[in-house]
C-alpha atoms as a PDB file:
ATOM      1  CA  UNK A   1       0.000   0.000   0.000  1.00  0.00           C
ATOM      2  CA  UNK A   2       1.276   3.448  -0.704  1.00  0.00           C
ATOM      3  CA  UNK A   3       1.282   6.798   0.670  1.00  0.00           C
ATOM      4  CA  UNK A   4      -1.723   7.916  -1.573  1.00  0.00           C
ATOM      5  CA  UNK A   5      -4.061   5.488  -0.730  1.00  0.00           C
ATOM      6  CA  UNK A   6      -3.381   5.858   3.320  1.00  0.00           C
ATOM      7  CA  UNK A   7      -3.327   9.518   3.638  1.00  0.00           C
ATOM      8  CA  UNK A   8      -5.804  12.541   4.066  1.00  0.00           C
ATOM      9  CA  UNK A   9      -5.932  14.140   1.230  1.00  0.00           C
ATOM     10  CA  UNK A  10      -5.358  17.903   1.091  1.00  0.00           C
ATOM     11  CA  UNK A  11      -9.193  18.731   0.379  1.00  0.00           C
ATOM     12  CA  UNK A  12      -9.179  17.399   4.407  1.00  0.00           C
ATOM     13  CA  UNK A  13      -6.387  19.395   5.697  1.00  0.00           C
ATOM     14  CA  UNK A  14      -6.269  22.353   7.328  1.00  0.00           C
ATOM     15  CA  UNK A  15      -3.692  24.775   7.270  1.00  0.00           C
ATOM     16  CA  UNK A  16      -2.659  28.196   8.504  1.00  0.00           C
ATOM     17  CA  UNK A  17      -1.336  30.757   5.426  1.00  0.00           C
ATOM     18  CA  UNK A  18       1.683  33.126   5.725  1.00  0.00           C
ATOM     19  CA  UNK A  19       2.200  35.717   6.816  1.00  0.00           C
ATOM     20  CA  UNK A  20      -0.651  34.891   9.574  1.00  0.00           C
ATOM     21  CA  UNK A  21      -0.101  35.000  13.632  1.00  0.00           C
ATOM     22  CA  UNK A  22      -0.067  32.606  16.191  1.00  0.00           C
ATOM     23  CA  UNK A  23      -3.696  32.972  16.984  1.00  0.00           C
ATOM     24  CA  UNK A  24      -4.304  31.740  13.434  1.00  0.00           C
ATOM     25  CA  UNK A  25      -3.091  28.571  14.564  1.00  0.00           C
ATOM     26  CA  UNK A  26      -4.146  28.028  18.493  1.00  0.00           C
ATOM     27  CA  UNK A  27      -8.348  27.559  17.736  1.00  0.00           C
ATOM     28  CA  UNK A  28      -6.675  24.752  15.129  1.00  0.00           C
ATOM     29  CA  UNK A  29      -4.814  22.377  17.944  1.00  0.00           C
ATOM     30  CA  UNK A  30      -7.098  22.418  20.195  1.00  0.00           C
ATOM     31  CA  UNK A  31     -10.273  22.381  18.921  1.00  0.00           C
ATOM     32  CA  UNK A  32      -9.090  19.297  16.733  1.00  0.00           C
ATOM     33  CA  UNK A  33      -6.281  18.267  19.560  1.00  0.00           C
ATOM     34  CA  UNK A  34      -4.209  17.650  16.405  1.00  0.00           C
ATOM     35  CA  UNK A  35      -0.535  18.477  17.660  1.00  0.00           C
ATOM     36  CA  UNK A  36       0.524  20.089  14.946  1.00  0.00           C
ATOM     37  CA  UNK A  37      -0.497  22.003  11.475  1.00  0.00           C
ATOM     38  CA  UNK A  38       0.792  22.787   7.886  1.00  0.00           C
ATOM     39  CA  UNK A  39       1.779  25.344   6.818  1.00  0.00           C
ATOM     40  CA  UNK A  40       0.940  27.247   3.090  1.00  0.00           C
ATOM     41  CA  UNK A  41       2.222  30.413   1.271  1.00  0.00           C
ATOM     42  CA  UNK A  42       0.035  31.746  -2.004  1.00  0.00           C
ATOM     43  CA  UNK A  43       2.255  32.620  -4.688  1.00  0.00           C
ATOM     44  CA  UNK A  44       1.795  33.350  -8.325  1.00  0.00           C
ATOM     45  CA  UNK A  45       2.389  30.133  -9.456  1.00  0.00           C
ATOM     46  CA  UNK A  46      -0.367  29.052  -6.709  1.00  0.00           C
ATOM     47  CA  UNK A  47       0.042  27.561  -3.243  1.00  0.00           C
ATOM     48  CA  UNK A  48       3.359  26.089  -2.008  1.00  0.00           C
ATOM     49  CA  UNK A  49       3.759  24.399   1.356  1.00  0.00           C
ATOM     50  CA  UNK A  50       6.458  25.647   3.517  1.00  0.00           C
ATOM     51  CA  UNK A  51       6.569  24.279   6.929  1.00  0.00           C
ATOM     52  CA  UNK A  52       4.867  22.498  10.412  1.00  0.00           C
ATOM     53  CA  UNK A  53       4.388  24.563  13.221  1.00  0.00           C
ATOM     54  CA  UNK A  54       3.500  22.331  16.460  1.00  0.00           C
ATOM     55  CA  UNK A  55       2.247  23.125  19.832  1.00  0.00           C
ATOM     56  CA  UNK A  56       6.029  22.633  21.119  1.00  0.00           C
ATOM     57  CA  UNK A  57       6.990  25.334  18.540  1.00  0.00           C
ATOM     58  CA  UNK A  58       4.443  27.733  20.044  1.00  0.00           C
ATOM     59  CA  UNK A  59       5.479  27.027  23.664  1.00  0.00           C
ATOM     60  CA  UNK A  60       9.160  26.955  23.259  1.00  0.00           C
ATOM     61  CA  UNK A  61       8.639  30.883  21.659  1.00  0.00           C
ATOM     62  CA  UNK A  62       5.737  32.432  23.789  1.00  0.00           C
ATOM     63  CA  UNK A  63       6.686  36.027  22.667  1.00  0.00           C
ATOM     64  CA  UNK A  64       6.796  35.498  18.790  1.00  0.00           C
ATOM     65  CA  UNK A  65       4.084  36.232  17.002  1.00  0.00           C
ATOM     66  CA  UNK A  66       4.692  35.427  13.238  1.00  0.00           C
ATOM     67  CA  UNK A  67       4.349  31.986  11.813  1.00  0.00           C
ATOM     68  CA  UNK A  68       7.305  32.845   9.490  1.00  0.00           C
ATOM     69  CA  UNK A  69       9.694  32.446  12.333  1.00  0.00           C
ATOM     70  CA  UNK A  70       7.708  29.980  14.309  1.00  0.00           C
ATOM     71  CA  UNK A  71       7.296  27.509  11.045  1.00  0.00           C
ATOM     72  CA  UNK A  72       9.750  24.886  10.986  1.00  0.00           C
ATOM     73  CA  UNK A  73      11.277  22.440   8.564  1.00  0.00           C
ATOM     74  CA  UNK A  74       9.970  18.341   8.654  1.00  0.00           C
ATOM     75  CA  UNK A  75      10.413  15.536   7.053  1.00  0.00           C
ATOM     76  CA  UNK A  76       7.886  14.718   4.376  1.00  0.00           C
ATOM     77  CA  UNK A  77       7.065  12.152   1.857  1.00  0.00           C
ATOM     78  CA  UNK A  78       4.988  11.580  -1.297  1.00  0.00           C
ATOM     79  CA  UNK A  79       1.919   9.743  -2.693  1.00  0.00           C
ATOM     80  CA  UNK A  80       4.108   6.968  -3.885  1.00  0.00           C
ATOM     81  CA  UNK A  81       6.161   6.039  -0.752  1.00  0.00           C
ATOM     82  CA  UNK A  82       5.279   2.704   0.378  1.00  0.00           C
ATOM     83  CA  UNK A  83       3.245   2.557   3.818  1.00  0.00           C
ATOM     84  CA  UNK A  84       5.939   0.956   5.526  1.00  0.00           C
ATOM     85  CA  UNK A  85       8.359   3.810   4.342  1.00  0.00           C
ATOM     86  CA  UNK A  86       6.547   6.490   6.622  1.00  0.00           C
ATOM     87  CA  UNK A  87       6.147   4.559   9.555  1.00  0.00           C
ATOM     88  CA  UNK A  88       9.864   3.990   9.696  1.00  0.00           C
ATOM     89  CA  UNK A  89      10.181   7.694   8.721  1.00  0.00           C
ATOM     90  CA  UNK A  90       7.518   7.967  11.651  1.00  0.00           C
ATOM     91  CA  UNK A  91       9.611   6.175  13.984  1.00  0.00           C
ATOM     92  CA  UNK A  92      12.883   7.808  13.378  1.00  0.00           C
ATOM     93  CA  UNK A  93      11.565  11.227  13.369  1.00  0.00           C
ATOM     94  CA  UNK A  94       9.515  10.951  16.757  1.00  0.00           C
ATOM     95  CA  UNK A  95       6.149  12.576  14.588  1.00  0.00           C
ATOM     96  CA  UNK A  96       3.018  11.654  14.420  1.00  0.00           C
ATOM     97  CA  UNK A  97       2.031  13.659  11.278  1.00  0.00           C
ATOM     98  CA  UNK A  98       4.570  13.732   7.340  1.00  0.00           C
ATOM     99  CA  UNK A  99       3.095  15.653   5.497  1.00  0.00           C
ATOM    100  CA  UNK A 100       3.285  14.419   1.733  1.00  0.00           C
ATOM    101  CA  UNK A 101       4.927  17.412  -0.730  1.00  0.00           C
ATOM    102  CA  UNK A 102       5.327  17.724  -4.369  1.00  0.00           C
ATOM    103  CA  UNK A 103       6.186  21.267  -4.830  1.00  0.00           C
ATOM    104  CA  UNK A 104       2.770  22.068  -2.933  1.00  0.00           C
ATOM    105  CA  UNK A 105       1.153  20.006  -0.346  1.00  0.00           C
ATOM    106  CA  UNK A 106      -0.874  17.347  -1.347  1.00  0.00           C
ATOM    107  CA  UNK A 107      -2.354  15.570   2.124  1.00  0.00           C
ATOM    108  CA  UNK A 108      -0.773  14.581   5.635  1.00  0.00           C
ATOM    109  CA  UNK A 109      -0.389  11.042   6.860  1.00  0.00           C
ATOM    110  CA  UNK A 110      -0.745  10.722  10.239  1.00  0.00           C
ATOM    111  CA  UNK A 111       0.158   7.276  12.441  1.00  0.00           C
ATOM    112  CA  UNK A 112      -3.701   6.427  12.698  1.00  0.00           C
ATOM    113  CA  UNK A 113      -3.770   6.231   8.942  1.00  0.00           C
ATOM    114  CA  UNK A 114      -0.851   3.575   9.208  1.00  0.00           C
ATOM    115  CA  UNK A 115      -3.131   1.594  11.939  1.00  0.00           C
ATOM    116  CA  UNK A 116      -5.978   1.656   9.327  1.00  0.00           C
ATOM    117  CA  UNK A 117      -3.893   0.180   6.815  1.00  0.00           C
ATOM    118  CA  UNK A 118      -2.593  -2.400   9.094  1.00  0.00           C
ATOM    119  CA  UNK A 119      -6.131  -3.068  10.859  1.00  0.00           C
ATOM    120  CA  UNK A 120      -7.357  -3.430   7.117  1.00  0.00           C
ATOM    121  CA  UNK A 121      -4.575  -5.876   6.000  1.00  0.00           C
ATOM    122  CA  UNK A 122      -3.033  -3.448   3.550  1.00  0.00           C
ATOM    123  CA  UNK A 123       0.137  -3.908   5.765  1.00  0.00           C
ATOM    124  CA  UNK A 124       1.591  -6.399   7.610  1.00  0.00           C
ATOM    125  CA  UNK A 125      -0.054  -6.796  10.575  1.00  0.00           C
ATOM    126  CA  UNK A 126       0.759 -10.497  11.806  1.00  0.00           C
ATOM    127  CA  UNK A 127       3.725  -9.267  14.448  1.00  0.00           C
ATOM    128  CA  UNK A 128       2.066 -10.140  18.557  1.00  0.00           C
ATOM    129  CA  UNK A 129       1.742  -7.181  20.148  1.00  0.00           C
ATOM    130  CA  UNK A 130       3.817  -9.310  23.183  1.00  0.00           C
ATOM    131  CA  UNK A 131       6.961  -8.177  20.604  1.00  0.00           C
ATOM    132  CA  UNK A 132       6.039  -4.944  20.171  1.00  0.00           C
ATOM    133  CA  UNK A 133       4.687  -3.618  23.688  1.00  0.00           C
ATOM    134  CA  UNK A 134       6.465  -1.485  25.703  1.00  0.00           C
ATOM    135  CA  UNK A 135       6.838  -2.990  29.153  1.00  0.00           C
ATOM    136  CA  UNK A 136       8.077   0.806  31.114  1.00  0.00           C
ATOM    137  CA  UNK A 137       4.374   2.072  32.306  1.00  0.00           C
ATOM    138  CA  UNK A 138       3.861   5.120  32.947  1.00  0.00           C
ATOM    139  CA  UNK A 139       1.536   5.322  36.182  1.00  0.00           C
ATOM    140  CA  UNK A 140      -0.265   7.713  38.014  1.00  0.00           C
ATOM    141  CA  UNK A 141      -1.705   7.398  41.900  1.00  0.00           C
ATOM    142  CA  UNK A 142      -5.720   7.970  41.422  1.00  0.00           C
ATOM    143  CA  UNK A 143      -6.667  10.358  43.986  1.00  0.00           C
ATOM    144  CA  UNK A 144      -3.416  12.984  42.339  1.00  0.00           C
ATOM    145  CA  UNK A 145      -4.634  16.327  41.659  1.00  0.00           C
ATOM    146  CA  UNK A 146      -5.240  16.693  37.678  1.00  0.00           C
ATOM    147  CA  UNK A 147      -2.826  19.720  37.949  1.00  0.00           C
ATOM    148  CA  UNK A 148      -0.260  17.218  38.771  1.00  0.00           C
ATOM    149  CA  UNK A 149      -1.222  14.643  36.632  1.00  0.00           C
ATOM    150  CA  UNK A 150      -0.654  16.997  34.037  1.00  0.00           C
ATOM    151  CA  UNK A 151       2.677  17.731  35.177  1.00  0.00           C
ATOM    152  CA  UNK A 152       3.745  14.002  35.023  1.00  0.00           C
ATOM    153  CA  UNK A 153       2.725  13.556  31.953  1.00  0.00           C
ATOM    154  CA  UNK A 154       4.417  16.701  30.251  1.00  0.00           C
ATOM    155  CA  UNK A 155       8.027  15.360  32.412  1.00  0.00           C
ATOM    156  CA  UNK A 156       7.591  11.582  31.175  1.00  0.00           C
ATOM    157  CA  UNK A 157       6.968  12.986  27.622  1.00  0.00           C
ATOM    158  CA  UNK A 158       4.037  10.532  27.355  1.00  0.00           C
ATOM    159  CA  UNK A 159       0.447  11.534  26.495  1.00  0.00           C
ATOM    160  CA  UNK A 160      -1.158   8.631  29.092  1.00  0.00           C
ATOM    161  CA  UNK A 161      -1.295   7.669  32.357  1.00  0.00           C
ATOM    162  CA  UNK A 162      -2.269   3.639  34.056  1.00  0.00           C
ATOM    163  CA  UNK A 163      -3.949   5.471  36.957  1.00  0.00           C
ATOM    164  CA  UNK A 164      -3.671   3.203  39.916  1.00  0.00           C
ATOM    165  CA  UNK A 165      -5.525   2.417  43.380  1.00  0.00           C
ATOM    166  CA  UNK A 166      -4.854   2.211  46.916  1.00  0.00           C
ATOM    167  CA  UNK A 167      -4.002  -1.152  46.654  1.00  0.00           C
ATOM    168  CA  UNK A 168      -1.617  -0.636  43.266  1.00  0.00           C
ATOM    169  CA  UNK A 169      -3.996  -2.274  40.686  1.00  0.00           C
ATOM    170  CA  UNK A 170      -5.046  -0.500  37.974  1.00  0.00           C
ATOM    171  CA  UNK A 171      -8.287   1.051  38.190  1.00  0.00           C
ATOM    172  CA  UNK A 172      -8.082   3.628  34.583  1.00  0.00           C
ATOM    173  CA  UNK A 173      -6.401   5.350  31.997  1.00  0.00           C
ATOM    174  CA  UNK A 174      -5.855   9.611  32.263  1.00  0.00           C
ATOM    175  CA  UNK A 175      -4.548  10.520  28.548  1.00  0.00           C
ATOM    176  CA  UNK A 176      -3.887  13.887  27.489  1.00  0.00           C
ATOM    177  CA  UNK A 177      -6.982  14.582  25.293  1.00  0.00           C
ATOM    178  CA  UNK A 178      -8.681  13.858  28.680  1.00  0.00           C
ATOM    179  CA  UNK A 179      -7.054  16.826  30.315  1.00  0.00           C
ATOM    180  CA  UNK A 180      -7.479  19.241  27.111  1.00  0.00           C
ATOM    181  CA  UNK A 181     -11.475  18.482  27.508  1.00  0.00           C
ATOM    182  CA  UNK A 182     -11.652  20.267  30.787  1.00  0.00           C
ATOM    183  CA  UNK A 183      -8.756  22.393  30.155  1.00  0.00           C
ATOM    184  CA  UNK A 184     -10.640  25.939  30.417  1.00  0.00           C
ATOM    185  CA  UNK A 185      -8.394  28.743  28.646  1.00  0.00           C
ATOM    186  CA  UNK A 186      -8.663  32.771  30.718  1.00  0.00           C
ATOM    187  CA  UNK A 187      -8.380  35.619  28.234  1.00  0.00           C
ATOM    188  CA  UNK A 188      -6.348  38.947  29.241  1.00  0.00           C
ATOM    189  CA  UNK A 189      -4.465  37.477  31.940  1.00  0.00           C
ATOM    190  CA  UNK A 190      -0.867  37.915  31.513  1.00  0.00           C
ATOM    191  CA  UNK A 191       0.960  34.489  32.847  1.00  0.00           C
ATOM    192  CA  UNK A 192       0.271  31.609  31.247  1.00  0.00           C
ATOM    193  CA  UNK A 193      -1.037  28.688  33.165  1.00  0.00           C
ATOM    194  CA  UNK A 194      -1.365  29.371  36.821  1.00  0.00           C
ATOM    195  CA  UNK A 195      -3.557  26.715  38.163  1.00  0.00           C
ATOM    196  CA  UNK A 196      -1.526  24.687  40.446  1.00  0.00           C
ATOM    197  CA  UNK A 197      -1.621  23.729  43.859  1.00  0.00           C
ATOM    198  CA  UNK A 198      -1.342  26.518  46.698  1.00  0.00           C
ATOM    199  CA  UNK A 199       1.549  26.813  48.392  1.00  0.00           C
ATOM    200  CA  UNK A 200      -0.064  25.418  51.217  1.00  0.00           C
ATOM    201  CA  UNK A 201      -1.307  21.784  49.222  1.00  0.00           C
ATOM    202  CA  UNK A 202       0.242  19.163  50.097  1.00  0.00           C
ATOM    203  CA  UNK A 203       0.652  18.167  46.356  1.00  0.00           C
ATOM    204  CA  UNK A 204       2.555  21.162  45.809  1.00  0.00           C
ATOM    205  CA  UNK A 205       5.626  20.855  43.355  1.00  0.00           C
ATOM    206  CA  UNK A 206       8.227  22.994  44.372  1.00  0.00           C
ATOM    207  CA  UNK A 207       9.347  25.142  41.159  1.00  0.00           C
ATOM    208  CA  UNK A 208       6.071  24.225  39.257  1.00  0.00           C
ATOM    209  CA  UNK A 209       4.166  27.441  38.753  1.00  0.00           C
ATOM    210  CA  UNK A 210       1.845  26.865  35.764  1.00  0.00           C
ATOM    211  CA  UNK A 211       0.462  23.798  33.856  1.00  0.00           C
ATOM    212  CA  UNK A 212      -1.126  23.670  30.665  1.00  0.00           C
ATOM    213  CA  UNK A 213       2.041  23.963  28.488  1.00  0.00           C
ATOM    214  CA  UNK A 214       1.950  21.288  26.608  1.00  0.00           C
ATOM    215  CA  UNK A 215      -1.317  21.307  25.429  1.00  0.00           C
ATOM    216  CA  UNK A 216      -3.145  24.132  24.871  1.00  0.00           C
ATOM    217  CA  UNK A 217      -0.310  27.007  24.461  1.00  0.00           C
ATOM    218  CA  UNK A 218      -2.485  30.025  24.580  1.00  0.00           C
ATOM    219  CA  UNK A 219      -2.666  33.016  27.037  1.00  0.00           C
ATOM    220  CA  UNK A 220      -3.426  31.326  30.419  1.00  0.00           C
ATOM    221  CA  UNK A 221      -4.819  28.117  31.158  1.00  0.00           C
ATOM    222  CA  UNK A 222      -6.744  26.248  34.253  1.00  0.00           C
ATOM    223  CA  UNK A 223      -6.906  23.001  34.794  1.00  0.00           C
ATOM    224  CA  UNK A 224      -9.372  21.296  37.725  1.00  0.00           C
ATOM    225  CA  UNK A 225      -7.305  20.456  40.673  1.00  0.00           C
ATOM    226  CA  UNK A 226      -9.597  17.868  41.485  1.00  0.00           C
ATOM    227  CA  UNK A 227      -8.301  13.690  42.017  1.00  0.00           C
ATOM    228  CA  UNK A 228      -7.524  11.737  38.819  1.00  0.00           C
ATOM    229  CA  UNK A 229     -10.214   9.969  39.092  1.00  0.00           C
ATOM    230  CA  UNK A 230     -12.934  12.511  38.172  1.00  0.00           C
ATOM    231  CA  UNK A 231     -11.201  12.668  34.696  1.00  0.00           C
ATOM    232  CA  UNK A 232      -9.756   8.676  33.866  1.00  0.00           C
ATOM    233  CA  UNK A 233     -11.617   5.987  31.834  1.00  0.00           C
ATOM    234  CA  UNK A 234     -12.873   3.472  34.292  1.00  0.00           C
ATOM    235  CA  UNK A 235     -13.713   1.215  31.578  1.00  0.00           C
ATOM    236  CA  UNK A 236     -10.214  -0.001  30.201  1.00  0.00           C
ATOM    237  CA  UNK A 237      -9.600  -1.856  27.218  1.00  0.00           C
ATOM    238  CA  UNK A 238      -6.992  -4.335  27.415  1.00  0.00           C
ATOM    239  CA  UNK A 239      -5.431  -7.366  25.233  1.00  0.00           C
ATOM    240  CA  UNK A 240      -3.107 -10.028  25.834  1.00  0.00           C
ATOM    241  CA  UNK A 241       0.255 -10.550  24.284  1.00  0.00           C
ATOM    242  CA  UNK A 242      -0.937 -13.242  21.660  1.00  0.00           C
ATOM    243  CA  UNK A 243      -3.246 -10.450  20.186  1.00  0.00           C
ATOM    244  CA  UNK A 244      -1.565  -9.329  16.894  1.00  0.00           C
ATOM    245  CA  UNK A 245      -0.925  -6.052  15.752  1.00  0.00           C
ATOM    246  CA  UNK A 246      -3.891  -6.201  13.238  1.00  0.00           C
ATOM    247  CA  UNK A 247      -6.211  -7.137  16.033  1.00  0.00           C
ATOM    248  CA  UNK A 248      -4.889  -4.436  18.354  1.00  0.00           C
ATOM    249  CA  UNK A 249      -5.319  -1.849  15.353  1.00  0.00           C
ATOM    250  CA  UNK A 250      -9.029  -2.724  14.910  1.00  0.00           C
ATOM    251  CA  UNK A 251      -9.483  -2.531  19.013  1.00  0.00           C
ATOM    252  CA  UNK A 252      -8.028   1.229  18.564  1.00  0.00           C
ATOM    253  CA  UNK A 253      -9.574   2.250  15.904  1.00  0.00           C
ATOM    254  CA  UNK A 254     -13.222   0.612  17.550  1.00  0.00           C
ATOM    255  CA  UNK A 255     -12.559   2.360  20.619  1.00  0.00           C
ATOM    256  CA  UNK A 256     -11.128   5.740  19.260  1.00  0.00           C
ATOM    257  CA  UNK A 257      -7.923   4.625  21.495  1.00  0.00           C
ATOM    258  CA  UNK A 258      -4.261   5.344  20.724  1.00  0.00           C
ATOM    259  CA  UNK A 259      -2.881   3.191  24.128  1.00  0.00           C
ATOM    260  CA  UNK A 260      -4.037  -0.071  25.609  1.00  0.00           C
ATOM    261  CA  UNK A 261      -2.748  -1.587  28.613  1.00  0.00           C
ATOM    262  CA  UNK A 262      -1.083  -5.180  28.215  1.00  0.00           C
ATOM    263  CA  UNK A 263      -2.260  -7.616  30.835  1.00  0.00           C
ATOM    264  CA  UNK A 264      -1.308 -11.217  31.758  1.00  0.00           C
ATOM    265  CA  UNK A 265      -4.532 -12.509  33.600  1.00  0.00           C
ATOM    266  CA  UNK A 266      -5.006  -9.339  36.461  1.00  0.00           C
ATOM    267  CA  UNK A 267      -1.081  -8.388  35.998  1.00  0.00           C
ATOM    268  CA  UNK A 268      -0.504  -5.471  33.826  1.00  0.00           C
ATOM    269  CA  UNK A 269       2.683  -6.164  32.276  1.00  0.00           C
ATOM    270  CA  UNK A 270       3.221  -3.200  29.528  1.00  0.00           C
ATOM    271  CA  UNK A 271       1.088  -1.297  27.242  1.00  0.00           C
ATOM    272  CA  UNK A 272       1.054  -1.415  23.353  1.00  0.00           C
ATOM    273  CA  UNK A 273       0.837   2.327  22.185  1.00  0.00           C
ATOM    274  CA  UNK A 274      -0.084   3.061  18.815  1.00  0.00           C
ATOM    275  CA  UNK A 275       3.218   4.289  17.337  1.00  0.00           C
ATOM    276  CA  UNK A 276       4.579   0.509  18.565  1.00  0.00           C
ATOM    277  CA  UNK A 277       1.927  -1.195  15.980  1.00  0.00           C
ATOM    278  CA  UNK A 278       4.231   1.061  13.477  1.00  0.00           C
ATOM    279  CA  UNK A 279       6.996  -1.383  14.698  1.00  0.00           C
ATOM    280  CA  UNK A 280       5.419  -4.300  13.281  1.00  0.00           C
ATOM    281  CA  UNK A 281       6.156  -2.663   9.369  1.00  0.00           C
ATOM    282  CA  UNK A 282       9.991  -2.835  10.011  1.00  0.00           C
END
């Protein structure tokens, strides 16, 4: 399967246009929680694609305002790269989103179109997810504030969290997109973030003053302080190592999931993420 046949085409992609601002591309990433968006110039000779700005691009410069400057250079592919091609590209790259160039930019291909294409046998899906798994969880106590949570997640440089009980089992899942869905963004203040603990909490970080960072980059941002568990998915998906990566894929995709825990009876032993299934194309 190739490139052309996995990816969205550009008719489906959004973009932001230079010159343009920063604003032009905040509403974008989190409205869509896309990490990321292309970036287009209109020319004479019609539109020509120039860059990727991400979220990481917007927090890393907090007092530039032009996309010119905050637009960056990625690695891209075209329509007739082979599927497997990309997800190595994927892989090596640490992105979850080529974009696919000739001259101008013709569609993105992110890693959920490579799960389709290996949930739909179009690539080689056969590998057991007991291979591929990654058996370093990254685990959260359930009753931690959300503004620490968040925290966690941002320093482990993971977008989930096993969230665990009293007792050390696990008892959900906290992703990212869970903590962008009650994220609540303050206009005309001048810090960003600024929601966490008091100085008297006992979940106080020393040195952490804000939160928010790495997801929703915009003015200031408050996130609950309330436990974990008011935000995790109770109801947990998990699969065995015996599953294959084709199976997995088709749990995802059913489940709108990009993690699930790996479990050996009631023992979690790892969890497959989606970018491992990309593993399974190597």
């Amino acid at each position: 399967m190739n490139v052309a046949e996995a990816m969205t085409p550009r008719s489906d992609v959004v973009t932001v246009e230079l010159p343009g601002t920063r604003d032009d591309v905040l509403e974008y990433l989190q409205e869509r929680s896309f990490s990321s968006v292309p970036v287009v110039k209109e020319t004479d000779e019609g539109e020509t694609y120039r860059g990727l700005i991400s979220r990481d691009d917007l927090i890393e410069n907090p007092d530039e305002d032009q996309l010119a400057i905050l637009m960056r250079e990625v690695a891209t592919t075209t329509q007739d790269a082979a599927v497997e091609e990309v997800a190595a590209l994927m892989l090596e790259e640490g992105t979850r989103r080529v974009p696919v160039v000739d001259g101008q930019l013709e569609g993105i291909v992110t890693v959920t179109d490579v799960v389709r294409a290996i949930a739909d046998g179009d690539a080689d899906g056969d590998t057991e997810v007991g291979e591929l798994a990654s058996r370093d969880v990254n685990t959260v106590y359930v009753e931690t504030p959300l503004t620490v949570a968040e925290r966690e997640l941002f320093y482990a440089n993971l977008p989930y969290a096993v969230v665990l009980d009293e007792e050390g089992e696990m008892d959900g899942v906290l992703t990212e997109v869970d903590i962008i869905d009650v994220a609540q963004v303050v206009e005309g203040e001048d810090d960003t973030g600024g929601s966490i603990a008091d100085e008297d909490d006992d979940w106080m970080w020393e040195g952490i003053k804000s939160v928010g960072h790495s997801y929703i980059p915009t003015r200031n941002v408050r996130i609950p302080s309330a436990p974990v568990e008011e935000f995790m998915t109770g109801d947990v998906v998990t699969v065995t190592e015996r599953k294959t990566a084709r199976d997995v894929a088709r749990t995802m995709l059913r489940h709108d999931i990009e993690q699930v825990p790996l479990v050996q009876g009631d023992e979690l032993v790892g969890v497959v993420r989606d970018v491992n299934l990309l593993e399974a194309l190597r």
